[in-house]
C-alpha atoms as a PDB file:
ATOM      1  CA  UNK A   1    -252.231   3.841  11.449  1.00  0.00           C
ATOM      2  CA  UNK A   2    -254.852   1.981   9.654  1.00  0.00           C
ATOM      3  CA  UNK A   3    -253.354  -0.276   7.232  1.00  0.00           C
ATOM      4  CA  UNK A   4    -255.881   0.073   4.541  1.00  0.00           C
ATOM      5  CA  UNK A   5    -255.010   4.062   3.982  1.00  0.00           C
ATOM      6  CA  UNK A   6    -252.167   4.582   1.411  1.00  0.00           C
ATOM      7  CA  UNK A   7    -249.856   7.352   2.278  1.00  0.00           C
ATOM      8  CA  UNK A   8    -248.260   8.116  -1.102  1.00  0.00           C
ATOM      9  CA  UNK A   9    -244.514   6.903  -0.840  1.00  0.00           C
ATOM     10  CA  UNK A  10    -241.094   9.560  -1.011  1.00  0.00           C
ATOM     11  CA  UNK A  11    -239.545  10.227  -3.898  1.00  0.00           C
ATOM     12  CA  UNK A  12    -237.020   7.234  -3.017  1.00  0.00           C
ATOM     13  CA  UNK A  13    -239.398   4.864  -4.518  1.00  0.00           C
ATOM     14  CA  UNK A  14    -238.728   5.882  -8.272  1.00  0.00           C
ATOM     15  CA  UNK A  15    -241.619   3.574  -9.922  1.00  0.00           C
ATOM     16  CA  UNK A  16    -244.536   3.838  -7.588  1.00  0.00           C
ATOM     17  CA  UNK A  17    -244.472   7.593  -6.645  1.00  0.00           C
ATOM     18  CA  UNK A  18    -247.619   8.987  -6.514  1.00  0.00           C
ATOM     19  CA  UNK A  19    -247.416  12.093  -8.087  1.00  0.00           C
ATOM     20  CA  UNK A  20    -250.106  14.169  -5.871  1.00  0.00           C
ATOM     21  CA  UNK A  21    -249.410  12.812  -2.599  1.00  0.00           C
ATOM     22  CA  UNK A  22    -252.692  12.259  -1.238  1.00  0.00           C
ATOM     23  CA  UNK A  23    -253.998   9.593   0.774  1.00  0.00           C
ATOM     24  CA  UNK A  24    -256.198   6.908  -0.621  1.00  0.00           C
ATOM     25  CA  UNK A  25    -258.341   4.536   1.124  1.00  0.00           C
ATOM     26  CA  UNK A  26    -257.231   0.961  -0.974  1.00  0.00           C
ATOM     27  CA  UNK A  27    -260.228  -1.253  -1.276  1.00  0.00           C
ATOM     28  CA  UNK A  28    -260.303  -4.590   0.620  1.00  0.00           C
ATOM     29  CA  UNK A  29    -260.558  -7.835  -0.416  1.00  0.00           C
ATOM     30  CA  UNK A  30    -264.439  -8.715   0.584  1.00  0.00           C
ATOM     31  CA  UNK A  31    -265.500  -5.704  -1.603  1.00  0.00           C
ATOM     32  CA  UNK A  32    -263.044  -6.155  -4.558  1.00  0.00           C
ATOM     33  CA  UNK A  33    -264.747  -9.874  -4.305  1.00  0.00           C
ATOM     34  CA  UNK A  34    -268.388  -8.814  -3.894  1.00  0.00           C
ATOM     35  CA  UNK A  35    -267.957  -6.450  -6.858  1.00  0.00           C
ATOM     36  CA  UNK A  36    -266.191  -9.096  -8.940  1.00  0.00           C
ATOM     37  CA  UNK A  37    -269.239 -11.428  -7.846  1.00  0.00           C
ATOM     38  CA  UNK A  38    -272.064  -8.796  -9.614  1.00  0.00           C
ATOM     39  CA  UNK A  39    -270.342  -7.949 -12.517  1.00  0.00           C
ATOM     40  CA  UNK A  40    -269.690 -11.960 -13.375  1.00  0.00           C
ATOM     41  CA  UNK A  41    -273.745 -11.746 -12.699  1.00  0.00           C
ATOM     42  CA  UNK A  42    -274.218  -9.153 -15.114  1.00  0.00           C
ATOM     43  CA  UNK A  43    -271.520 -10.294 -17.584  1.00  0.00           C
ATOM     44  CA  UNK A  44    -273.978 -13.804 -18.020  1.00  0.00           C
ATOM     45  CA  UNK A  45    -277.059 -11.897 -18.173  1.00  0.00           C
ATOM     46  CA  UNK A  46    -275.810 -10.656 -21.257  1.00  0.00           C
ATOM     47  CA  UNK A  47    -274.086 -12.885 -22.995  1.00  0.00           C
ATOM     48  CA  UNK A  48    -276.028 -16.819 -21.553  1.00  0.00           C
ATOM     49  CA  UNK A  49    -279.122 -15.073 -23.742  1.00  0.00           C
ATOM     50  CA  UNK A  50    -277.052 -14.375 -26.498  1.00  0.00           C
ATOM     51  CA  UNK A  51    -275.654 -17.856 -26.899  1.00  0.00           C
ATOM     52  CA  UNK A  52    -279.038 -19.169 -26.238  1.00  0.00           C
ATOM     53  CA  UNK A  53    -280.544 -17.074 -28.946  1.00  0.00           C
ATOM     54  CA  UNK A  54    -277.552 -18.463 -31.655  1.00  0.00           C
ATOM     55  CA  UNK A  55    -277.260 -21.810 -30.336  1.00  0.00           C
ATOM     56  CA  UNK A  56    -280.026 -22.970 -28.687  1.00  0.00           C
ATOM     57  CA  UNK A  57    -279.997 -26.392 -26.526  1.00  0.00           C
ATOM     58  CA  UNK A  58    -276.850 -27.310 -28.365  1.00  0.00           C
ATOM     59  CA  UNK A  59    -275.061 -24.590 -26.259  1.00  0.00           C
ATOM     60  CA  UNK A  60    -275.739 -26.440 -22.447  1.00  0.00           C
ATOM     61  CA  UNK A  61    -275.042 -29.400 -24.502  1.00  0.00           C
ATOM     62  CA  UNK A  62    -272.431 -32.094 -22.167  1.00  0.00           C
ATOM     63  CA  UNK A  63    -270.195 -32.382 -25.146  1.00  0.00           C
ATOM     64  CA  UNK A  64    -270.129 -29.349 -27.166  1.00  0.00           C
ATOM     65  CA  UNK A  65    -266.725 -28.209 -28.027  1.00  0.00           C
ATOM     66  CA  UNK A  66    -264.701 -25.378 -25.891  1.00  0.00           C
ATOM     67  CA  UNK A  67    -265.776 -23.065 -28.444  1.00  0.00           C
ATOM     68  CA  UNK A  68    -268.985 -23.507 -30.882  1.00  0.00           C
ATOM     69  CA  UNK A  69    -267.892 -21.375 -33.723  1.00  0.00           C
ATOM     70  CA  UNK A  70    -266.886 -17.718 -34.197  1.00  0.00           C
ATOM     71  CA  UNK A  71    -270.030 -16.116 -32.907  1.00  0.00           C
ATOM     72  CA  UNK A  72    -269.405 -17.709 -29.462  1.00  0.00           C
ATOM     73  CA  UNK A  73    -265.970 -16.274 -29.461  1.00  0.00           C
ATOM     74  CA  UNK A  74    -267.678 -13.430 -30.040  1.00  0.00           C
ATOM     75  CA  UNK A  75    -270.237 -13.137 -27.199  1.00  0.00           C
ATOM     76  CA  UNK A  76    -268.272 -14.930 -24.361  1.00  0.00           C
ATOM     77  CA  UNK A  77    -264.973 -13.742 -25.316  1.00  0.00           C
ATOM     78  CA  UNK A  78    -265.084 -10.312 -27.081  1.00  0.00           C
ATOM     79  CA  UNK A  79    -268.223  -9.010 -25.540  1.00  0.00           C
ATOM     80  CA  UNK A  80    -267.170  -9.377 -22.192  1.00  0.00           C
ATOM     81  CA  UNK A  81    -263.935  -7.666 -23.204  1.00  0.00           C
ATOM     82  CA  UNK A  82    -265.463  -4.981 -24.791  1.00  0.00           C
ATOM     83  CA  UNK A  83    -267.976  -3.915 -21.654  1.00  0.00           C
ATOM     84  CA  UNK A  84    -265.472  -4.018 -19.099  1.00  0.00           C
ATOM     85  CA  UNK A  85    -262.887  -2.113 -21.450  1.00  0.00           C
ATOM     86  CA  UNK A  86    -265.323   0.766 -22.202  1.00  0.00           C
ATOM     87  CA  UNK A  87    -266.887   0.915 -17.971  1.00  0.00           C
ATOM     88  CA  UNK A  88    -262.570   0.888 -17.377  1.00  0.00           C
ATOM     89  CA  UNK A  89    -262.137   3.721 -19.737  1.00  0.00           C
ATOM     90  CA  UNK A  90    -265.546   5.829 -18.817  1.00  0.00           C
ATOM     91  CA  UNK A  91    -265.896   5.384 -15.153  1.00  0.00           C
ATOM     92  CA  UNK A  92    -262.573   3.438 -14.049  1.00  0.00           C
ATOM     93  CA  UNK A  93    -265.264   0.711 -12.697  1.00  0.00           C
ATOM     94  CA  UNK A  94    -267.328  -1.425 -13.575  1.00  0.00           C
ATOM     95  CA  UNK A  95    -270.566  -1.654 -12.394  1.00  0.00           C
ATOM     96  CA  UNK A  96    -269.983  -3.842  -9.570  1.00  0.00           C
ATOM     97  CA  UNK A  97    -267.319  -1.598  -8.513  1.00  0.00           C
ATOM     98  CA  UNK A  98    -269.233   1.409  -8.799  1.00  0.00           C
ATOM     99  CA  UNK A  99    -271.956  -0.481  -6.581  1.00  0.00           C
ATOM    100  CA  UNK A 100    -269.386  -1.312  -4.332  1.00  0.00           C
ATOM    101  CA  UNK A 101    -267.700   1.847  -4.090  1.00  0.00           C
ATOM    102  CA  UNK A 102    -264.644   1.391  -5.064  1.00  0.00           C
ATOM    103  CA  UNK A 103    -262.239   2.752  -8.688  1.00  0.00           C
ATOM    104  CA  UNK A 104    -259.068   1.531 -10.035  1.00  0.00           C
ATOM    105  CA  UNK A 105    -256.570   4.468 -10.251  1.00  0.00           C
ATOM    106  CA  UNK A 106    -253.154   4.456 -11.878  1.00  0.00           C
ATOM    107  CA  UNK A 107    -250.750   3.517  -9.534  1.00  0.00           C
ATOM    108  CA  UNK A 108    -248.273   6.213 -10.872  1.00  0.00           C
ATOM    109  CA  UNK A 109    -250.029   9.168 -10.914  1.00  0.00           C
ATOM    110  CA  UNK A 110    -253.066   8.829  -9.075  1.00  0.00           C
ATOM    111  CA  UNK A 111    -254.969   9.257 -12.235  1.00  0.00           C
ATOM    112  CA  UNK A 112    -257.482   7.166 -15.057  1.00  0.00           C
ATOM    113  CA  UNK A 113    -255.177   4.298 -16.167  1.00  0.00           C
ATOM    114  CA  UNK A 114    -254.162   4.276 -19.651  1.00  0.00           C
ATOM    115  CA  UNK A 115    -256.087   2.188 -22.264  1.00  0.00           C
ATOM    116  CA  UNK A 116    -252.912   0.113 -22.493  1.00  0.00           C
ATOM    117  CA  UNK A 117    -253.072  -0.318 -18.811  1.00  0.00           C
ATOM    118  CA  UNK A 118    -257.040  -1.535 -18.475  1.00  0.00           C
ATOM    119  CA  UNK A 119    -256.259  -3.903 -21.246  1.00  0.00           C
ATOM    120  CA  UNK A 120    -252.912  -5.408 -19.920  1.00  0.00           C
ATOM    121  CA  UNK A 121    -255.096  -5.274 -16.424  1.00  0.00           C
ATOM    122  CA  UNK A 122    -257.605  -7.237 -18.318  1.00  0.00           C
ATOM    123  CA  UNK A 123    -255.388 -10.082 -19.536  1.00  0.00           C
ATOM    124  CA  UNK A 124    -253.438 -10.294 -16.838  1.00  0.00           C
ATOM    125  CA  UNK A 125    -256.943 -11.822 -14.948  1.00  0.00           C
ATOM    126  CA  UNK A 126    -255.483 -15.070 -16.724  1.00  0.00           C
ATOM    127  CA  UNK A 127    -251.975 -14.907 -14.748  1.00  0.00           C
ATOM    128  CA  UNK A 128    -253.633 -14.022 -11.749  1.00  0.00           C
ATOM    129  CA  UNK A 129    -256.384 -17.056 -11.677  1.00  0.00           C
ATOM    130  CA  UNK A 130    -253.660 -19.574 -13.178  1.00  0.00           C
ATOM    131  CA  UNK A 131    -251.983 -20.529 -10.005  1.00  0.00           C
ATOM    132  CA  UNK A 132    -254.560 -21.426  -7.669  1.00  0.00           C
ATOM    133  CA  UNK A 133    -256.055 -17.589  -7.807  1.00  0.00           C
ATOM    134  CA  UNK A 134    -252.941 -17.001  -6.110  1.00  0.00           C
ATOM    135  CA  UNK A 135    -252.633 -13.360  -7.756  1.00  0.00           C
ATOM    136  CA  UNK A 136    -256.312 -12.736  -6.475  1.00  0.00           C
ATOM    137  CA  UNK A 137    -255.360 -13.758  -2.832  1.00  0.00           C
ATOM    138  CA  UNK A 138    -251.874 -11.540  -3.230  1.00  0.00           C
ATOM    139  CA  UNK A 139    -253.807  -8.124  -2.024  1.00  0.00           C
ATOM    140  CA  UNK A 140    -253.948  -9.715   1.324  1.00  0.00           C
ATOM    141  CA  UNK A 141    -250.441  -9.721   2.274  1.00  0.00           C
ATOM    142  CA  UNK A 142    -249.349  -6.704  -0.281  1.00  0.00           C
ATOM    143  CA  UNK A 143    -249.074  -3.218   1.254  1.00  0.00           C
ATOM    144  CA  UNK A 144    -250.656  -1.242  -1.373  1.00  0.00           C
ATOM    145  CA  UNK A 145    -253.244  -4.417  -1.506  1.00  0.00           C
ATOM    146  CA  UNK A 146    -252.611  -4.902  -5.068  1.00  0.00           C
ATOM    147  CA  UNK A 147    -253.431  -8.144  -6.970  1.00  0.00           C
ATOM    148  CA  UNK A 148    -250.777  -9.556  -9.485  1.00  0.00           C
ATOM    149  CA  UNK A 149    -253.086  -7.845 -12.282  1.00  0.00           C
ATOM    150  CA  UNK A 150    -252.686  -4.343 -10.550  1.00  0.00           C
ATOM    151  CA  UNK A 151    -248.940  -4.921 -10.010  1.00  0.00           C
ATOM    152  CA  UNK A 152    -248.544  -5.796 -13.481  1.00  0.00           C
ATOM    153  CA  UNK A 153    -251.044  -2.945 -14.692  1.00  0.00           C
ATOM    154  CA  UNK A 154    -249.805  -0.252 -11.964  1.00  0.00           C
ATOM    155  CA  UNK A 155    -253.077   0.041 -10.657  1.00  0.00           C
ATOM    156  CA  UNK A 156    -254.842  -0.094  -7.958  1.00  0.00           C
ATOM    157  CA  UNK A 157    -258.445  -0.487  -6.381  1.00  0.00           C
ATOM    158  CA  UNK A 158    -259.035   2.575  -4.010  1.00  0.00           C
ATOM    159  CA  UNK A 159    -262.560   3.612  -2.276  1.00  0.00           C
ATOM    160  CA  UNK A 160    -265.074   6.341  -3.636  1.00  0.00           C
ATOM    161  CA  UNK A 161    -266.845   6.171  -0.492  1.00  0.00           C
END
């Protein structure tokens, strides 16, 4: 059987039955990478302009602080947040996903995640890059090839094509 299909487990498995039971295809790692690799792209096309337009120079600057004042909180912290919330919540991708191919589902039910679910997906990046990207790397000996952020989320990253 080809490991990267995802027969939905028996009703044994209280907390990560899939209510439908139909077969997935789970995305793999080099995709869930490339995707992650355009939408970083796109994420700085939006917001490098932005902070140039506030800041200027003084934003490459060697020595500025971590964070130049509340309108760069705003563009490289909330922005961000804000764009891949509402592509989560409107197409369960983000554009690099949908380029890719590939949707998060809710591990549950085989449906959209919840709002609370993209957002604790969201923060839960941070746990996942903390140790060595350790929680990034996780899909490649995990089963259901979730990341720490899925498991945490009960998501996970399944082909649209």
């Amino acid at each position: 059987m080809n490991n990267n299909i995802y027969a939905a487990p028996n009703a044994e498995i209280q907390d990560l039955e899939l209510q439908n039971q139909q077969n997935y295809e789970l995305a793999g790692f080099w995709r869930r990478f490339a995707a992650s690799i355009v939408d970083g792209i796109l994420i700085i096309l939006v917001t490098l302009p932005l902070s140039y337009l506030f800041f200027g120079g003084a934003f490459f600057a060697d020595t500025k602080p971590f964070i130049l004042g509340p309108m760069d909180f705003v563009i490289n912290y909330i922005l961000p947040f804000v764009i891949i919330i509402a592509f989560w919540k409107m197409k369960s991708a983000t554009p690099g996903k949908m380029l890719l191919g590939i949707k998060i589902i809710n591990a549950n039910n085989d449906g959209q995640p919840s709002t609370g679910q993209f957002i604790g997906r969201y923060f839960a990046y941070i746990l996942s890059a903390v140790v060595l990207m350790l929680g990034y790397l996780w899909m490649l000996w995990d089963k259901r090839k979730q990341t720490w952020h899925d498991k945490l989320a009960r998501t996970l990253v399944v082909r649209t094509r």
